[in-house]
Protein backbone atom coordinates (compact mmCIF):
# COMPACT_ATOMS: atom_id res chain seq x y z
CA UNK A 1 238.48 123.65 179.61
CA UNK A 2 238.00 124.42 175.87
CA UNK A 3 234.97 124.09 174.51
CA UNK A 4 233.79 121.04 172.61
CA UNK A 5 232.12 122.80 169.43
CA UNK A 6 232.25 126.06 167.56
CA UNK A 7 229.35 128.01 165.88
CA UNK A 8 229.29 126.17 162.50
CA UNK A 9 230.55 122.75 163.73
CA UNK A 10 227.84 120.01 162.54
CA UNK A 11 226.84 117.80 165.02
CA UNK A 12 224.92 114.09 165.36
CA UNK A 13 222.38 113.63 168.67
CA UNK A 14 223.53 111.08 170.46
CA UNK A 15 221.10 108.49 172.52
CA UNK A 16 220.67 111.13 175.25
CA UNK A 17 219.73 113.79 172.55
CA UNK A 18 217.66 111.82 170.26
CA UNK A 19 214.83 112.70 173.59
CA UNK A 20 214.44 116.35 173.01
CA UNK A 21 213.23 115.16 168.82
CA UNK A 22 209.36 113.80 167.90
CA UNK A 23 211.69 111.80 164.92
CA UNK A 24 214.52 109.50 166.43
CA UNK A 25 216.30 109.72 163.69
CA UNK A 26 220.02 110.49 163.46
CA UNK A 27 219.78 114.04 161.56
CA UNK A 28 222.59 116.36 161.25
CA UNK A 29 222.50 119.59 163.24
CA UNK A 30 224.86 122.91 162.91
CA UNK A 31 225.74 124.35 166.18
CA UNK A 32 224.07 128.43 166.10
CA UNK A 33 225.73 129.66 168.93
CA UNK A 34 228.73 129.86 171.22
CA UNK A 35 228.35 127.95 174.25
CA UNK A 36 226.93 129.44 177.48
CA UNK A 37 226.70 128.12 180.61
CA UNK A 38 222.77 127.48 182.71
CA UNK A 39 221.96 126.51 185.90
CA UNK A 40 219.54 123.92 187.30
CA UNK A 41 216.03 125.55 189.03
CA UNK A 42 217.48 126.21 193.12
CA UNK A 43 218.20 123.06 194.22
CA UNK A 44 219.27 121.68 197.65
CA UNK A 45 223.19 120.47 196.59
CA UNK A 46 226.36 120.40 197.93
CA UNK A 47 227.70 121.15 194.54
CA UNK A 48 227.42 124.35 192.34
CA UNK A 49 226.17 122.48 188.90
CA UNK A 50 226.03 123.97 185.58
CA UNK A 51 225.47 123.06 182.10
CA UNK A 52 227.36 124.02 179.08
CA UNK A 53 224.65 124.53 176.24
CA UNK A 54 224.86 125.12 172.45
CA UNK A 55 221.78 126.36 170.24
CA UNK A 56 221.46 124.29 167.52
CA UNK A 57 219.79 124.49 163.74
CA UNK A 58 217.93 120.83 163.08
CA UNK A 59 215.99 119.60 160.38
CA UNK A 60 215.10 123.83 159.64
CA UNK A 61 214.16 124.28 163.44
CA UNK A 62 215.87 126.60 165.53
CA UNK A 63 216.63 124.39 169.14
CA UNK A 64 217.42 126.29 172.05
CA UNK A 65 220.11 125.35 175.17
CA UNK A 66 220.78 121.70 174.00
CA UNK A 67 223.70 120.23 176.64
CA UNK A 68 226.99 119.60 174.51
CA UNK A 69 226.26 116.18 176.54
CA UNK A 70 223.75 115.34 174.19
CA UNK A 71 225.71 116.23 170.82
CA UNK A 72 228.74 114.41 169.02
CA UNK A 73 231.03 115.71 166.16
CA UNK A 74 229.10 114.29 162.82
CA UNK A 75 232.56 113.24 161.68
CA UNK A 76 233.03 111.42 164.60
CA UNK A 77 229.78 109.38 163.86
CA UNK A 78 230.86 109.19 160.30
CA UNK A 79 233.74 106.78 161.30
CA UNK A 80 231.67 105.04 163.13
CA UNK A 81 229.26 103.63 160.65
């Protein structure tokens, strides 16, 4: 599965992201890093889970392992308003 953004890409948080901000406010972001993969602390699953995870560069503050769940394209959200 490709990934969904590329170092450089800028990037909107969506609802889910606008959590890990003080200011809810729809800021762009630039995506830092090439996605890497984390796992959850040992839990007791049937499943092996993972997260795919960007660092990201947001109102001049570096934010570390943000889930590409949290993120959309900026030109996607562009359209949309």
């Amino acid at each position: 599965m490709p990934n969904k953004f590329k170092p450089g890409d800028l990037i909107i948080l969506n609802q889910y992201g606008l959590f890990i901000t003080l200011d809810h406010d729809r800021k762009v972001g630039i995506i830092i890093s090439k996605s890497y993969n984390i796992f959850p602390p040992e839990e007791k699953t049937e499943f092996d889970t993972f997260f795919i995870v960007y660092d990201i560069l947001l109102d001049g503050e570096l934010i570390k392992m943000i889930p590409e769940e949290f993120m959309e394209m900026y030109e996607d959200y562009e359209k949309d308003t």
